[in-house]
N, C-alpha and C. Protein backbone atom coordinates (compact mmCIF):
# COMPACT_ATOMS: atom_id res chain seq x y z
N UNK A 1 -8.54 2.76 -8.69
CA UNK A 1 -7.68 3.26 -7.66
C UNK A 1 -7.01 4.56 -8.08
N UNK A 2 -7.06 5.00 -9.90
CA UNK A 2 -6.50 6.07 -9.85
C UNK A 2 -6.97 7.49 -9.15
N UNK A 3 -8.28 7.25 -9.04
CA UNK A 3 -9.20 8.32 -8.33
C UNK A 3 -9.00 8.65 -6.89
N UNK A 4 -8.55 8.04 -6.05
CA UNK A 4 -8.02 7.82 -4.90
C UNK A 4 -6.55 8.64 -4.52
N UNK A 5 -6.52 9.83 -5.24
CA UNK A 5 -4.51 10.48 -5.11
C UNK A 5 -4.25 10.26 -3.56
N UNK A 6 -5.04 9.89 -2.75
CA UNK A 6 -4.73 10.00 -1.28
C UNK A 6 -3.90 8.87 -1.21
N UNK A 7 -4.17 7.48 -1.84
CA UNK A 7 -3.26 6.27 -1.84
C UNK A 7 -1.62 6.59 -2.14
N UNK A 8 -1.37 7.64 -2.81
CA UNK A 8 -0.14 8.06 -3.64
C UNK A 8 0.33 6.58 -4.14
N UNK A 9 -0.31 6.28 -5.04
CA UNK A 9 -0.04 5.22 -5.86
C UNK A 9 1.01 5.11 -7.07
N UNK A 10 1.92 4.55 -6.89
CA UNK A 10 2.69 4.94 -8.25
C UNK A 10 2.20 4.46 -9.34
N UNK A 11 1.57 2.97 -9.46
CA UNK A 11 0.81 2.74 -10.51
C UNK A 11 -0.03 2.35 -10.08
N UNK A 12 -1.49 3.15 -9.80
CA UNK A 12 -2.79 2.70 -9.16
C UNK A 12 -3.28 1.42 -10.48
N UNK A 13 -2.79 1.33 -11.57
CA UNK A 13 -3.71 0.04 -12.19
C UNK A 13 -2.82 -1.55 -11.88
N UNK A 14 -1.67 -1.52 -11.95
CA UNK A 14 -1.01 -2.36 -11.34
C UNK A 14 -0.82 -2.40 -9.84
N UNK A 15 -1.66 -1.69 -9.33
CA UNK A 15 -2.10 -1.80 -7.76
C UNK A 15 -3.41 -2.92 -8.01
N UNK A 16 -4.29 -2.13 -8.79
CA UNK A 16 -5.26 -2.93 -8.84
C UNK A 16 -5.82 -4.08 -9.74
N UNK A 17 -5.12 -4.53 -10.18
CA UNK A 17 -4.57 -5.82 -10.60
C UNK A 17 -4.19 -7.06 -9.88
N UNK A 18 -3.39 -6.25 -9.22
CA UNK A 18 -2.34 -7.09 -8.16
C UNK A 18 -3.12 -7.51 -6.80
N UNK A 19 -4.59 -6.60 -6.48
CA UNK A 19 -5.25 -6.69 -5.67
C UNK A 19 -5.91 -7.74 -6.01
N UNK A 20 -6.54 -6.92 -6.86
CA UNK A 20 -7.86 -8.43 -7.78
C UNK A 20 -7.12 -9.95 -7.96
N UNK A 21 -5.80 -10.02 -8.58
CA UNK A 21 -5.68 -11.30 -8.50
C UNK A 21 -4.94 -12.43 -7.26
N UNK A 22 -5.21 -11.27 -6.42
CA UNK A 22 -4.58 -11.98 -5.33
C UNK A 22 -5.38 -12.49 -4.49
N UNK A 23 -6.83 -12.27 -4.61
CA UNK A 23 -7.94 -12.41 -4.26
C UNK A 23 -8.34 -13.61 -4.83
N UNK A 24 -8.25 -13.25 -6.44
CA UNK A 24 -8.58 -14.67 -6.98
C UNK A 24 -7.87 -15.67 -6.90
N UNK A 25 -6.31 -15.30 -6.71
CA UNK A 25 -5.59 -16.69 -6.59
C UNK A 25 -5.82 -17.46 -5.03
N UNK A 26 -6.19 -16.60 -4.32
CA UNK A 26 -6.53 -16.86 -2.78
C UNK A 26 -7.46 -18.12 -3.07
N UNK A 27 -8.87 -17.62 -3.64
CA UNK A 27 -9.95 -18.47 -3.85
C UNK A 27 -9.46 -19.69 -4.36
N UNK A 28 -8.77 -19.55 -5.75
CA UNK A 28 -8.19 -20.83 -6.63
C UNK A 28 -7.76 -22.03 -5.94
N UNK A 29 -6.80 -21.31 -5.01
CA UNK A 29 -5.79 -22.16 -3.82
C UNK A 29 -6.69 -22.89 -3.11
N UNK A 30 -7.42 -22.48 -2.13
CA UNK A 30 -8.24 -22.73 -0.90
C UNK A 30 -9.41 -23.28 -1.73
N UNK A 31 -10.01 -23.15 -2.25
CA UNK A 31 -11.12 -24.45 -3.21
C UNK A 31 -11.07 -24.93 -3.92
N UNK A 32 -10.15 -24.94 -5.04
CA UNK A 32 -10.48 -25.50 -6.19
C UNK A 32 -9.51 -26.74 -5.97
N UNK A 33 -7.91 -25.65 -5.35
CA UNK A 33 -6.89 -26.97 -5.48
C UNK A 33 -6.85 -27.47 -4.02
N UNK A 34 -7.82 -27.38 -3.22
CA UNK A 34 -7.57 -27.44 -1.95
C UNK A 34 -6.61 -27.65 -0.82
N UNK A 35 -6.80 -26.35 -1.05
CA UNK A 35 -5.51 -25.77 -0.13
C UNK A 35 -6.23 -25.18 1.40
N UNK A 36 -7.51 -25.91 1.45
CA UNK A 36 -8.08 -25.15 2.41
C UNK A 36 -8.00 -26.16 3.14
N UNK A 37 -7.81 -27.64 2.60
CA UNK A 37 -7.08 -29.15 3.39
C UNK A 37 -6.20 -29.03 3.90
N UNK A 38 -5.11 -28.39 3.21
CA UNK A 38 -3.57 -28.72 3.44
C UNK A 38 -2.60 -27.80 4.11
N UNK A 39 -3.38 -26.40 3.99
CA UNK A 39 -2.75 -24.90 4.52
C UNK A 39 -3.96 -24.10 4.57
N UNK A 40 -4.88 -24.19 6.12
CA UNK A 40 -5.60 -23.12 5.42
C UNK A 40 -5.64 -21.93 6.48
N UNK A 41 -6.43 -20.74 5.39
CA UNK A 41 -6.30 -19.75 5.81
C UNK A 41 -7.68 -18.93 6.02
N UNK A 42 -7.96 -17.69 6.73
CA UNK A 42 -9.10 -17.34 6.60
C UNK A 42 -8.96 -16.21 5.65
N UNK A 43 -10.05 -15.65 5.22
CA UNK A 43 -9.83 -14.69 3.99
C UNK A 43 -9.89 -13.67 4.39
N UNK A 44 -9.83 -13.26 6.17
CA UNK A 44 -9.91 -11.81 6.26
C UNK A 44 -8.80 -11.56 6.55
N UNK A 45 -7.60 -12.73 7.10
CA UNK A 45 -5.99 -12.10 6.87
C UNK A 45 -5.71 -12.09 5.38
N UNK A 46 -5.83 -12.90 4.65
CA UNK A 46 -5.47 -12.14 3.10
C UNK A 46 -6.67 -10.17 3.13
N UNK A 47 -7.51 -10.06 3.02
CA UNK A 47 -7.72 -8.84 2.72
C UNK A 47 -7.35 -8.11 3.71
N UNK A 48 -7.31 -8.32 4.51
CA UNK A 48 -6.27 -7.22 5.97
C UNK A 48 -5.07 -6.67 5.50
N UNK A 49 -4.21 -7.82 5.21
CA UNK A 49 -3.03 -8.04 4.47
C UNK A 49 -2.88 -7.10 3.46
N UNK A 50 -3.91 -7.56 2.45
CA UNK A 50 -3.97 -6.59 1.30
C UNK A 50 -4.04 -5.18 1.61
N UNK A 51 -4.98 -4.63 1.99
CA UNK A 51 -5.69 -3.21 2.38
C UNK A 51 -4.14 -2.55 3.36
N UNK A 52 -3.73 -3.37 4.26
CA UNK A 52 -2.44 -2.97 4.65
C UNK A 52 -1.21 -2.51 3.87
N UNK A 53 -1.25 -3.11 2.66
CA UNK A 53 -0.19 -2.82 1.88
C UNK A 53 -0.42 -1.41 0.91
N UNK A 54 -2.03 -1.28 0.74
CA UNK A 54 -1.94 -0.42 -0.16
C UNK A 54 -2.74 0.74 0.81
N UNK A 55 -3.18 0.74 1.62
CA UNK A 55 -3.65 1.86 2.42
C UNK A 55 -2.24 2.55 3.16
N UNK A 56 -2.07 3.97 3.37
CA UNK A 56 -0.84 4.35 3.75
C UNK A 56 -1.14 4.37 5.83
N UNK A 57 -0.16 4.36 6.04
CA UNK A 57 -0.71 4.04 7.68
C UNK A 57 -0.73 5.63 8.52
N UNK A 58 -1.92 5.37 9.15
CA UNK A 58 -2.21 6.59 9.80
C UNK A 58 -1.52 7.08 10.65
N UNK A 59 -0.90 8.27 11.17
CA UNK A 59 0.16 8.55 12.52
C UNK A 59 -0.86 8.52 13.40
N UNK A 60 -0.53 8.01 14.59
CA UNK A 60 -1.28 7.86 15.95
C UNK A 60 -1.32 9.26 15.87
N UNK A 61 -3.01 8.96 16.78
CA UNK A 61 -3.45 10.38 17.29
C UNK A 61 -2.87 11.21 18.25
N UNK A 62 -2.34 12.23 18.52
CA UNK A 62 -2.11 12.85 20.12
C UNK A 62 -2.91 12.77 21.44
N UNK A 63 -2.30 12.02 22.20
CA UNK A 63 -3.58 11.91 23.54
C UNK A 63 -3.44 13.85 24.21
């Protein structure tokens, strides 16, 4: 992510860290400890979610 200056990342490796294991803890939750019984979720609001937080948001276009 440091390659990316468009993100203006303050710490692009603890960005991407924080990405990766949130991903994996997603998985951990929802299969292993099944959490996909008890609370579940689909995995494209966790990466929506994600990509939302670290993508900066675009200004609407001018009609």
């Amino acid at each position: 992510m440091a390659s990316r200056t468009e993100l203006q990342l303050s710490d692009p490796e603890a960005t991407a860290r924080t990405f990766g294991g949130t991903l994996i803890y997603f998985v951990i939750l929802q299969r292993v400890l099944g959490g996909a019984e008890v609370m579940p979720m689909e995995s494209d609001r966790i990466v929506t979610t994600l990509v939302n937080l670290v993508v900066p948001p675009h200004p609407p276009s001018p009609l």
